[in-house]
PDB file of N, CA and C in Angstrom:
ATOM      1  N   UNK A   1      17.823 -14.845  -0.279  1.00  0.00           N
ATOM      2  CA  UNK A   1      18.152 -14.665   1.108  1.00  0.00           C
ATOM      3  C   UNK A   1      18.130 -16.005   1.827  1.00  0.00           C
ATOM      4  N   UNK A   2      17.231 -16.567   1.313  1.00  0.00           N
ATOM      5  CA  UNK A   2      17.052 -18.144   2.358  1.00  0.00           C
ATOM      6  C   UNK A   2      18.235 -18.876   1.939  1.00  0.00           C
ATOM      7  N   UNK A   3      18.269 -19.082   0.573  1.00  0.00           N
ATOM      8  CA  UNK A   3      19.874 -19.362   0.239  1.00  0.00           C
ATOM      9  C   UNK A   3      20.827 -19.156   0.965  1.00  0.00           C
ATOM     10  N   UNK A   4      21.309 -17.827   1.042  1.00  0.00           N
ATOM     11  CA  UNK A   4      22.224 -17.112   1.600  1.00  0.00           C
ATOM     12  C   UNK A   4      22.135 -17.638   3.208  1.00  0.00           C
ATOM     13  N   UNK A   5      21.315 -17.740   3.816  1.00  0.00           N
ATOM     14  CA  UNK A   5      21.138 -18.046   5.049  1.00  0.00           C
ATOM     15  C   UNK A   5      21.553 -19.572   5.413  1.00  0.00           C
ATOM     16  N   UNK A   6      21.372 -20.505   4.566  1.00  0.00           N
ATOM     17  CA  UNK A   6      21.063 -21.525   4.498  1.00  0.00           C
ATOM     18  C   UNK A   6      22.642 -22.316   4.512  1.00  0.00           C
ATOM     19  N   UNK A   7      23.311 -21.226   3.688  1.00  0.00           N
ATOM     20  CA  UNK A   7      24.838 -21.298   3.341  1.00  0.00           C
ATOM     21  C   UNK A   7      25.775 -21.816   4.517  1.00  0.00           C
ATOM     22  N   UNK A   8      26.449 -22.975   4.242  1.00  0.00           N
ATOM     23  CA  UNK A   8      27.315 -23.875   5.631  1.00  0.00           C
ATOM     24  C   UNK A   8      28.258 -22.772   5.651  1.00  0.00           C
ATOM     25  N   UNK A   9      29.049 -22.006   4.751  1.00  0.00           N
ATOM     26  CA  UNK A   9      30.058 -21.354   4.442  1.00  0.00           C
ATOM     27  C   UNK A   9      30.320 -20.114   4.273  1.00  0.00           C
ATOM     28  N   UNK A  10      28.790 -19.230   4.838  1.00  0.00           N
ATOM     29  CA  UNK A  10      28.512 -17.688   4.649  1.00  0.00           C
ATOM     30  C   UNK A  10      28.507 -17.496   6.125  1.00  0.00           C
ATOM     31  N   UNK A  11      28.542 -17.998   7.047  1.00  0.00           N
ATOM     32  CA  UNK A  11      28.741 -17.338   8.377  1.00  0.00           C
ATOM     33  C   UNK A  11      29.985 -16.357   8.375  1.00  0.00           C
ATOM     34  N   UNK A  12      29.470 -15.367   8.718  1.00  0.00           N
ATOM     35  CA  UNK A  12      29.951 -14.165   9.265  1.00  0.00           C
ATOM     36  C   UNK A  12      30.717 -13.489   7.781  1.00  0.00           C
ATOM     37  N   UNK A  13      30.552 -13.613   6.884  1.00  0.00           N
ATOM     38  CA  UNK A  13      30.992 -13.076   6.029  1.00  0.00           C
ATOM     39  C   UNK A  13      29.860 -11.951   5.391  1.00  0.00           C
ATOM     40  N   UNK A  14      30.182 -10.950   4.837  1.00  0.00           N
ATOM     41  CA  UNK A  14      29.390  -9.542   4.294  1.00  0.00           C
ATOM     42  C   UNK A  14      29.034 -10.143   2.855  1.00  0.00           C
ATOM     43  N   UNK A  15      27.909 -10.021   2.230  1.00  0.00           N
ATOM     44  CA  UNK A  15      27.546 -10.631   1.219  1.00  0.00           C
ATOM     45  C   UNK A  15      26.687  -9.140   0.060  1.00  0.00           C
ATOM     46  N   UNK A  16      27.023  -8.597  -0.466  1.00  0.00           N
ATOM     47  CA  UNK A  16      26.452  -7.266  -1.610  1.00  0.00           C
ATOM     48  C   UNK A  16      25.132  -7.831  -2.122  1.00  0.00           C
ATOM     49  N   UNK A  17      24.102  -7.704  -1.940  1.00  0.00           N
ATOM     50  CA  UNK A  17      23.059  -8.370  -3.016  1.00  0.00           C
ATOM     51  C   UNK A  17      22.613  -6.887  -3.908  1.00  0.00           C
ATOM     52  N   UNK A  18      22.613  -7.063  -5.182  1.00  0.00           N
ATOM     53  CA  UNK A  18      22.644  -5.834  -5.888  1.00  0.00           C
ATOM     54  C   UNK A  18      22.878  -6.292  -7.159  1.00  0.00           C
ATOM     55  N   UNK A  19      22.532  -5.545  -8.484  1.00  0.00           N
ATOM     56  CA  UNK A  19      22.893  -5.824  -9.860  1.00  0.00           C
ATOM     57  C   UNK A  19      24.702  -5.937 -10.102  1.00  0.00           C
ATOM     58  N   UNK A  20      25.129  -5.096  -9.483  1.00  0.00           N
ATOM     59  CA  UNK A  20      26.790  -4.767  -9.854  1.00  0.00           C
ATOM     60  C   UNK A  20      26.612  -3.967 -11.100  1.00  0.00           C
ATOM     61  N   UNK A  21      25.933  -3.583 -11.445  1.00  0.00           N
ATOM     62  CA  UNK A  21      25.614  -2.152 -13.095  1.00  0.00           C
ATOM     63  C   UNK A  21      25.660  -1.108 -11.972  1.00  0.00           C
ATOM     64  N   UNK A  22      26.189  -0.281 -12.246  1.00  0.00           N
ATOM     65  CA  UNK A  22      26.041   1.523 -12.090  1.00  0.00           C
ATOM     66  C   UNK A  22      24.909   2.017 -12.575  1.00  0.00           C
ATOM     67  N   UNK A  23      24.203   2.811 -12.317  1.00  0.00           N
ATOM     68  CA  UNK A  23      23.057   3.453 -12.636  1.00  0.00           C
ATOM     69  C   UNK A  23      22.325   4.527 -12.196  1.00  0.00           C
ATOM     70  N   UNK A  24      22.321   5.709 -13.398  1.00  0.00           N
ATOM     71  CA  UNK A  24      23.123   7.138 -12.908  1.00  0.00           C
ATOM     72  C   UNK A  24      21.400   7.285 -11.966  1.00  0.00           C
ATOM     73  N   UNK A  25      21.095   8.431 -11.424  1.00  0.00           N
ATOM     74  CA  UNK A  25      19.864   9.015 -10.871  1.00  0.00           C
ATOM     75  C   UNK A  25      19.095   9.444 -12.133  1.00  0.00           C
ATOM     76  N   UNK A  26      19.048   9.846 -12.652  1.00  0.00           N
ATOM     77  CA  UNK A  26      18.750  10.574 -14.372  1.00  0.00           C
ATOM     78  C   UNK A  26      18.087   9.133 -14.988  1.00  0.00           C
ATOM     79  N   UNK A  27      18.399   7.693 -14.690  1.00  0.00           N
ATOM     80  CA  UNK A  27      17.945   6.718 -15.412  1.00  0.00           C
ATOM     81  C   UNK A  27      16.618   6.270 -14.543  1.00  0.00           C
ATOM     82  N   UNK A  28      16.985   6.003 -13.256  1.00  0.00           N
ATOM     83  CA  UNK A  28      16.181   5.771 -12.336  1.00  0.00           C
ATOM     84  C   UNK A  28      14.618   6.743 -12.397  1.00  0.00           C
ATOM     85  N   UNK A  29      15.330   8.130 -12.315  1.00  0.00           N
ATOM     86  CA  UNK A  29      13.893   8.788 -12.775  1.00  0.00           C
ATOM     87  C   UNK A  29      12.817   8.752 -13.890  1.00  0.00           C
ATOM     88  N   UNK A  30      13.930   8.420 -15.067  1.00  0.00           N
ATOM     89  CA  UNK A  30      13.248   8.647 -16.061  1.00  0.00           C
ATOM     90  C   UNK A  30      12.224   7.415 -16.166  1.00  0.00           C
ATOM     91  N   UNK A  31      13.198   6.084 -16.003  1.00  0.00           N
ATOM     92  CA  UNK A  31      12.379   4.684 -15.709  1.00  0.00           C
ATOM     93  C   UNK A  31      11.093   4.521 -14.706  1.00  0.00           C
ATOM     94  N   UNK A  32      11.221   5.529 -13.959  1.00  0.00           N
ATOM     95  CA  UNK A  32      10.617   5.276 -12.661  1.00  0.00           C
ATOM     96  C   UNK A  32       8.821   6.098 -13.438  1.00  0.00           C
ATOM     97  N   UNK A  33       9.307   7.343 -14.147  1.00  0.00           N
ATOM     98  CA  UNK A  33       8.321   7.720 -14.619  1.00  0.00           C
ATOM     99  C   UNK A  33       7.829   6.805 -15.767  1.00  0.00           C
ATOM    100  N   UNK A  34       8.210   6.369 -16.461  1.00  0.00           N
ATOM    101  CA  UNK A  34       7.987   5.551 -17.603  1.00  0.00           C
ATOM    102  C   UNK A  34       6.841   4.567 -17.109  1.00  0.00           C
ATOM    103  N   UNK A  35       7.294   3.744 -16.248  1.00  0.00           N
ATOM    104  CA  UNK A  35       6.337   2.238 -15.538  1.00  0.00           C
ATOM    105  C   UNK A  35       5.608   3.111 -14.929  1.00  0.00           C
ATOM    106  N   UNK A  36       5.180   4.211 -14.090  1.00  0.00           N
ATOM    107  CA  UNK A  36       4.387   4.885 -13.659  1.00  0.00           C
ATOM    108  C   UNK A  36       3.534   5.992 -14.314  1.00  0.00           C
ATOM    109  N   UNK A  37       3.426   5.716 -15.680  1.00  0.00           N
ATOM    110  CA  UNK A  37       2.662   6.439 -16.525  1.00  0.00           C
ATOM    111  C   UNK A  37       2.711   7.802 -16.431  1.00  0.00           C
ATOM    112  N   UNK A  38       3.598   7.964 -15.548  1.00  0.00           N
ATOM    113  CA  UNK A  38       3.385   9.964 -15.180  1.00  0.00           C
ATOM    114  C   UNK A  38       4.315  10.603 -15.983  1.00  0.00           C
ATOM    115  N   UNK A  39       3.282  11.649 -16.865  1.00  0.00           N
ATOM    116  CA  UNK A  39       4.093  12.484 -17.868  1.00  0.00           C
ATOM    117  C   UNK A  39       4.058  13.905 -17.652  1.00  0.00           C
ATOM    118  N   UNK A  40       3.627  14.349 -16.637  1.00  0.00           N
ATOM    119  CA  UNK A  40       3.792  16.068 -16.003  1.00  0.00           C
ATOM    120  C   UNK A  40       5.032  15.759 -14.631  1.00  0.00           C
ATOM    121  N   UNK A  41       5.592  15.350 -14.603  1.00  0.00           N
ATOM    122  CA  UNK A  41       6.402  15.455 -13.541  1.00  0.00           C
ATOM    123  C   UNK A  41       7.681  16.699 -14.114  1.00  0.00           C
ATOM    124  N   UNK A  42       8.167  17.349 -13.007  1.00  0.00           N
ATOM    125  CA  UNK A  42       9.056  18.063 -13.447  1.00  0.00           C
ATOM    126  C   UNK A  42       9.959  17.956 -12.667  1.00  0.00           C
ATOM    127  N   UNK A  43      11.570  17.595 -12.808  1.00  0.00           N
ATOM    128  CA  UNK A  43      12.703  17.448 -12.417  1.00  0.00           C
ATOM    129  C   UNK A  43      13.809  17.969 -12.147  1.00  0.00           C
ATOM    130  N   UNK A  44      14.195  18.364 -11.196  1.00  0.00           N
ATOM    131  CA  UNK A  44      15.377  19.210 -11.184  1.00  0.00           C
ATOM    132  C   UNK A  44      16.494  18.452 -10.161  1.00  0.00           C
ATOM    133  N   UNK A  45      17.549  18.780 -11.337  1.00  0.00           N
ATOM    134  CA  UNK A  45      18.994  18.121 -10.337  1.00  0.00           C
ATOM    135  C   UNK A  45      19.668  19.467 -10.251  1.00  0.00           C
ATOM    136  N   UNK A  46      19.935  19.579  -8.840  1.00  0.00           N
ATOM    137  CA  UNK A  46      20.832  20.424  -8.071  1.00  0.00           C
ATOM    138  C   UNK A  46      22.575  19.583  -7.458  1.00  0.00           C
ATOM    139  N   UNK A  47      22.871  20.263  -7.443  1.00  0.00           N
ATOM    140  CA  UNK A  47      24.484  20.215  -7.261  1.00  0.00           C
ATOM    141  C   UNK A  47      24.889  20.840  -5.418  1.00  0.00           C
ATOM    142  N   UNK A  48      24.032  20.856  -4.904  1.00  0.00           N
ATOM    143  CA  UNK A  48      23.929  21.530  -3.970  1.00  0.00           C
ATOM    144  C   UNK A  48      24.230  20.942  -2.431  1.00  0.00           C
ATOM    145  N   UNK A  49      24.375  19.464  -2.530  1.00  0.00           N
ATOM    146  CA  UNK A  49      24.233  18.819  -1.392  1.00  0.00           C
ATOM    147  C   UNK A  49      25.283  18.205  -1.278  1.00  0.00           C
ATOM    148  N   UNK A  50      25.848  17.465  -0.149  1.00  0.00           N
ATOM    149  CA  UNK A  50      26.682  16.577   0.036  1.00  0.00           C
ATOM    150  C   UNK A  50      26.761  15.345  -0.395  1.00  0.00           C
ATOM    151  N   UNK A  51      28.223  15.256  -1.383  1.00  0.00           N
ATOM    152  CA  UNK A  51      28.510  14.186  -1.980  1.00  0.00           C
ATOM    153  C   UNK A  51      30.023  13.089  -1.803  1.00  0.00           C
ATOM    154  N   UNK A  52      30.377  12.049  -1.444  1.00  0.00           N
ATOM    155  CA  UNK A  52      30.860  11.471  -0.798  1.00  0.00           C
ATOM    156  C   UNK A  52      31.670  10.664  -1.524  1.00  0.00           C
ATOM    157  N   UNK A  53      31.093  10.620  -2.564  1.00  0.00           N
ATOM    158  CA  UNK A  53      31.839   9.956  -3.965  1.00  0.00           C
ATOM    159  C   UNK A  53      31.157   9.791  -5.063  1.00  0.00           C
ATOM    160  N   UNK A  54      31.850  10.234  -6.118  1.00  0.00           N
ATOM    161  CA  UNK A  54      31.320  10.312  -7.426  1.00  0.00           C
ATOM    162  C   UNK A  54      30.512   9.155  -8.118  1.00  0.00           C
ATOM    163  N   UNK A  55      30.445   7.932  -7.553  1.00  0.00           N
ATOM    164  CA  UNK A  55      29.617   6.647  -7.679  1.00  0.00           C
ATOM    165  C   UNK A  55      29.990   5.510  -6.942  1.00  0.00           C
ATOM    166  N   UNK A  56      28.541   4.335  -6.333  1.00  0.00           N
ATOM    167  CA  UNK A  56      28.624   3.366  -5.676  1.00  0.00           C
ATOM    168  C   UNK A  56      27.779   2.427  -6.478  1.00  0.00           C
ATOM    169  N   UNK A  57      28.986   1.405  -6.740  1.00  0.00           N
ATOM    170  CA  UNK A  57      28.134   0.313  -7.193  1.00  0.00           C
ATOM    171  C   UNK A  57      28.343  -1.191  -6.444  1.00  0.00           C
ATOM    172  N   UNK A  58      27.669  -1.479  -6.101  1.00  0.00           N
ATOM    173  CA  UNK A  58      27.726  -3.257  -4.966  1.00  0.00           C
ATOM    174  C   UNK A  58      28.670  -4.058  -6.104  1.00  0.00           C
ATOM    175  N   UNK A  59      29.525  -4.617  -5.585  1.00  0.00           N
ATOM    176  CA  UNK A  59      30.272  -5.590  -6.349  1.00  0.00           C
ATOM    177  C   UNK A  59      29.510  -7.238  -5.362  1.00  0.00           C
ATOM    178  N   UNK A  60      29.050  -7.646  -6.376  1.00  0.00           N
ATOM    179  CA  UNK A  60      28.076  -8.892  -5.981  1.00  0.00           C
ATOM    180  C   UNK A  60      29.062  -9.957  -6.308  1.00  0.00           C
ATOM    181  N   UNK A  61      30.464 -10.005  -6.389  1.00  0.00           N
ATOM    182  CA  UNK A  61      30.898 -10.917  -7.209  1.00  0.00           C
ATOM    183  C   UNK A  61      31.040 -12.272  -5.856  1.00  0.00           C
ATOM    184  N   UNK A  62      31.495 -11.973  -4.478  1.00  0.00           N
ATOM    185  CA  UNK A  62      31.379 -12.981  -3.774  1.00  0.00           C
ATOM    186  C   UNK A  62      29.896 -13.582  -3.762  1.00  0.00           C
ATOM    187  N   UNK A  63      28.529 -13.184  -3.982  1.00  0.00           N
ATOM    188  CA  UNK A  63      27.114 -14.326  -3.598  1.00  0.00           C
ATOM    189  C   UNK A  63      27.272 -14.789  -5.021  1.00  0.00           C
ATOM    190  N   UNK A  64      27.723 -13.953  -6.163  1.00  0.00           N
ATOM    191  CA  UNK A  64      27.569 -14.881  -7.419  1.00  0.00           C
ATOM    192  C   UNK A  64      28.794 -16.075  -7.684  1.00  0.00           C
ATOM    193  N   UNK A  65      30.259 -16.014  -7.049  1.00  0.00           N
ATOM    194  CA  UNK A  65      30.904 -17.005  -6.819  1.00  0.00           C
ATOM    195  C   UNK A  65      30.218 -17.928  -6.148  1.00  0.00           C
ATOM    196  N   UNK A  66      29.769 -17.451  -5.007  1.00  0.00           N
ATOM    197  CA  UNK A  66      29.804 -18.904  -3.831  1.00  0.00           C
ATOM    198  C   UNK A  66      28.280 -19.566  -4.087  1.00  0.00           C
ATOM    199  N   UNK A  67      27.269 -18.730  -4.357  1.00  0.00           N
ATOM    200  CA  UNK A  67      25.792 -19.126  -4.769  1.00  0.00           C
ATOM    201  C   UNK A  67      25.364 -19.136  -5.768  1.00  0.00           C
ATOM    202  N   UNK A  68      26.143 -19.002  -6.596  1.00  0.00           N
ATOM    203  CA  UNK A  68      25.963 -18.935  -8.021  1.00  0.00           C
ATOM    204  C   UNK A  68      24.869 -17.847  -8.263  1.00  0.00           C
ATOM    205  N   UNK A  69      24.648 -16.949  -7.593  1.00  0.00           N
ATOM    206  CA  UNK A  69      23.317 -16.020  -7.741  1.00  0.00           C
ATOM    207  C   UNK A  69      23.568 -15.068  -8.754  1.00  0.00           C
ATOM    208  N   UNK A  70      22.592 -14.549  -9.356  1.00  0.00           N
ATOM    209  CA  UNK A  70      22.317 -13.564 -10.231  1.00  0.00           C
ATOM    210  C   UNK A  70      20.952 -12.529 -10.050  1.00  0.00           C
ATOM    211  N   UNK A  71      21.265 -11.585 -10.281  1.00  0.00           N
ATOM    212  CA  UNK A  71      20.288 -10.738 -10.613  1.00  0.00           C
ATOM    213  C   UNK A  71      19.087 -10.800 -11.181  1.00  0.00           C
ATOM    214  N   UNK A  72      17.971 -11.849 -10.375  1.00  0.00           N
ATOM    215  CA  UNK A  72      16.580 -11.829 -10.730  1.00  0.00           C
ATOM    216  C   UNK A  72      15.831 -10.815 -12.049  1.00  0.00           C
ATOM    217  N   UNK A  73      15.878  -9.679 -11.322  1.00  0.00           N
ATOM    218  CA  UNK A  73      15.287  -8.539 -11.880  1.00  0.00           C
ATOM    219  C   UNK A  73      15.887  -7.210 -12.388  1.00  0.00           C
ATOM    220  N   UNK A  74      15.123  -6.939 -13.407  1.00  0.00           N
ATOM    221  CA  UNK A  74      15.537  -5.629 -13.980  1.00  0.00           C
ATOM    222  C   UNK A  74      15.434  -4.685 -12.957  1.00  0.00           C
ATOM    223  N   UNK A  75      16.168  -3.253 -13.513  1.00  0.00           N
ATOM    224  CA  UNK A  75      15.643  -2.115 -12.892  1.00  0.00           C
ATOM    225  C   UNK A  75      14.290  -1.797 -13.625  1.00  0.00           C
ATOM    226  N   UNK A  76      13.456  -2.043 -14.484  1.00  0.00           N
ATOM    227  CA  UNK A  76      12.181  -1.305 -14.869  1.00  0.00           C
ATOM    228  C   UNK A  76      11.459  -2.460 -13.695  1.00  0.00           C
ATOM    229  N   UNK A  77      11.978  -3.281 -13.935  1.00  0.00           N
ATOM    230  CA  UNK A  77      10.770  -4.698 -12.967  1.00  0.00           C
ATOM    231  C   UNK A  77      10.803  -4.319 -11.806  1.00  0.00           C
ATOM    232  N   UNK A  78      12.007  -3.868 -11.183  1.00  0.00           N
ATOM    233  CA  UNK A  78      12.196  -3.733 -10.107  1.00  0.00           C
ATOM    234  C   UNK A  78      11.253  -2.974  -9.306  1.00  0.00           C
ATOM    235  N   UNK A  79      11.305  -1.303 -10.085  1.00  0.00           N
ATOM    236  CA  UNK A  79      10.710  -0.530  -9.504  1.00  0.00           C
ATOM    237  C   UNK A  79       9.168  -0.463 -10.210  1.00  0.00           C
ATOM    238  N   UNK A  80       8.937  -1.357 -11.415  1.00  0.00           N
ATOM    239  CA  UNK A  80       7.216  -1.513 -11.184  1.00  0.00           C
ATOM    240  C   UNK A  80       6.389  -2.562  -9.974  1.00  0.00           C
ATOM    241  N   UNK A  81       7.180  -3.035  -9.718  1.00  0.00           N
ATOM    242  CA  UNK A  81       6.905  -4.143  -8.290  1.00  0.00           C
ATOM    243  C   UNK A  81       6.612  -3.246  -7.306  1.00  0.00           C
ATOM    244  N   UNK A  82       7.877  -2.477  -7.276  1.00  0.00           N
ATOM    245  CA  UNK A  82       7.799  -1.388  -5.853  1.00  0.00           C
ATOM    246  C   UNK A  82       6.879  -0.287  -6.038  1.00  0.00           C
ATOM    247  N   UNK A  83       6.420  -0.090  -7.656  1.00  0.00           N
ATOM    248  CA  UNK A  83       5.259   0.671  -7.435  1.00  0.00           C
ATOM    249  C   UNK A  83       4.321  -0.058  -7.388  1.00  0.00           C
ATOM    250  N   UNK A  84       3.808  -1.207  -7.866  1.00  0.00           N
ATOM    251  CA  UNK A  84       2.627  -1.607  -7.257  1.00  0.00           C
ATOM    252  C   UNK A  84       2.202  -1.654  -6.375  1.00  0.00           C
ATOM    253  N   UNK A  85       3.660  -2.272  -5.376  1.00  0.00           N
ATOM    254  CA  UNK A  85       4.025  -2.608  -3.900  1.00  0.00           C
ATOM    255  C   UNK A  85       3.242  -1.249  -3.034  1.00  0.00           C
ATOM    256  N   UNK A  86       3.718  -0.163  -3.520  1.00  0.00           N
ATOM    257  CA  UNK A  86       3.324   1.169  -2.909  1.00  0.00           C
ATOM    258  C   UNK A  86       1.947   1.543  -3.116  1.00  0.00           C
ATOM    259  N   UNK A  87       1.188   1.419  -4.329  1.00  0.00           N
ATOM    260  CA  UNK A  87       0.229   0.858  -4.430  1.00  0.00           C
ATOM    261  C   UNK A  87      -1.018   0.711  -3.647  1.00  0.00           C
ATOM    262  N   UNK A  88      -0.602  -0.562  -3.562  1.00  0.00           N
ATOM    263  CA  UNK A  88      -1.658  -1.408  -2.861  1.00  0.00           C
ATOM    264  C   UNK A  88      -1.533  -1.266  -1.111  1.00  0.00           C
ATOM    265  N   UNK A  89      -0.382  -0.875  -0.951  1.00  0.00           N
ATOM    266  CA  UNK A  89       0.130  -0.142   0.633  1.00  0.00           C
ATOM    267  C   UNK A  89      -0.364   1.109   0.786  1.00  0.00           C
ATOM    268  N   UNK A  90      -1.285   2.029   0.413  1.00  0.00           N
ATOM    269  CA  UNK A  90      -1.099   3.560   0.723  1.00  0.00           C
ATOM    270  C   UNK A  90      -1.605   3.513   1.752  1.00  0.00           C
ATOM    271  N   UNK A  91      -1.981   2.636   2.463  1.00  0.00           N
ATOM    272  CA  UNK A  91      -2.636   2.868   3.798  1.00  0.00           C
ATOM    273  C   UNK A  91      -1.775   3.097   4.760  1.00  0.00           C
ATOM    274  N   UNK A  92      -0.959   2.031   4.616  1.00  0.00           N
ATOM    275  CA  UNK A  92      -0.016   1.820   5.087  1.00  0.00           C
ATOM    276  C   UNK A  92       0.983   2.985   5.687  1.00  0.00           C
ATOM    277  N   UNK A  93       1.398   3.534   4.266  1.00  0.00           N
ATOM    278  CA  UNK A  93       2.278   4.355   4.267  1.00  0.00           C
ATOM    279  C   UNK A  93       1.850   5.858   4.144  1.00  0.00           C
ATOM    280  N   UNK A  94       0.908   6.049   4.370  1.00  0.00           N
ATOM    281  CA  UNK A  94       0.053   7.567   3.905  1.00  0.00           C
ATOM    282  C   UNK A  94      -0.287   8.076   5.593  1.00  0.00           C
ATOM    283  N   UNK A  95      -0.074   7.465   6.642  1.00  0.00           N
ATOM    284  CA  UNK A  95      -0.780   7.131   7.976  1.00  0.00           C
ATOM    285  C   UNK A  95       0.087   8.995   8.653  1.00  0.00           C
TER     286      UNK A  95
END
């Protein structure tokens, strides 16, 4: 971001920060349980709600042209960060 900010040549332009991989809900959960040790969870996908398009994925290709940026982190890293993150916040967020 400080990058991005920092940029003589990113004024006013829309910038995607994101992997650019697709990645169904079904992966996310399963990963999400995996780094979170939880093995009684039970899951259900319903078909039931409003859907807007069959998939969205960020095309990052303008910050990785102009900033040469890439994708730091995995999705398992990602969301063990954000569970730690959550974590060490329950105060926070439990209020």
């Amino acid at each position: 971001m400080a990058r991005l900010l920092e940029a003589p040549h990113a004024g006013g332009k829309l910038f995607n920060i994101g992997s650019g991989r697709g990645v169904r809900i079904s992966e996310v959960v399963e990963t999400l349980l995996r780094v979170s040790g939880s093995s009684e969870a039970h899951v259900a996908y319903t078909s039931g709600g409003p859907v807007s398009a069959a998939s969205r994925v960020l095309n990052c290709e303008r910050l990785c042209r102009e900033l040469g940026w890439v994708p730091p982190t995995s999705l398992k890293e990602g969301l063990r960060a954000t569970l730690r993150w959550w974590q060490a916040h329950r105060t926070t967020w439990r209020r």
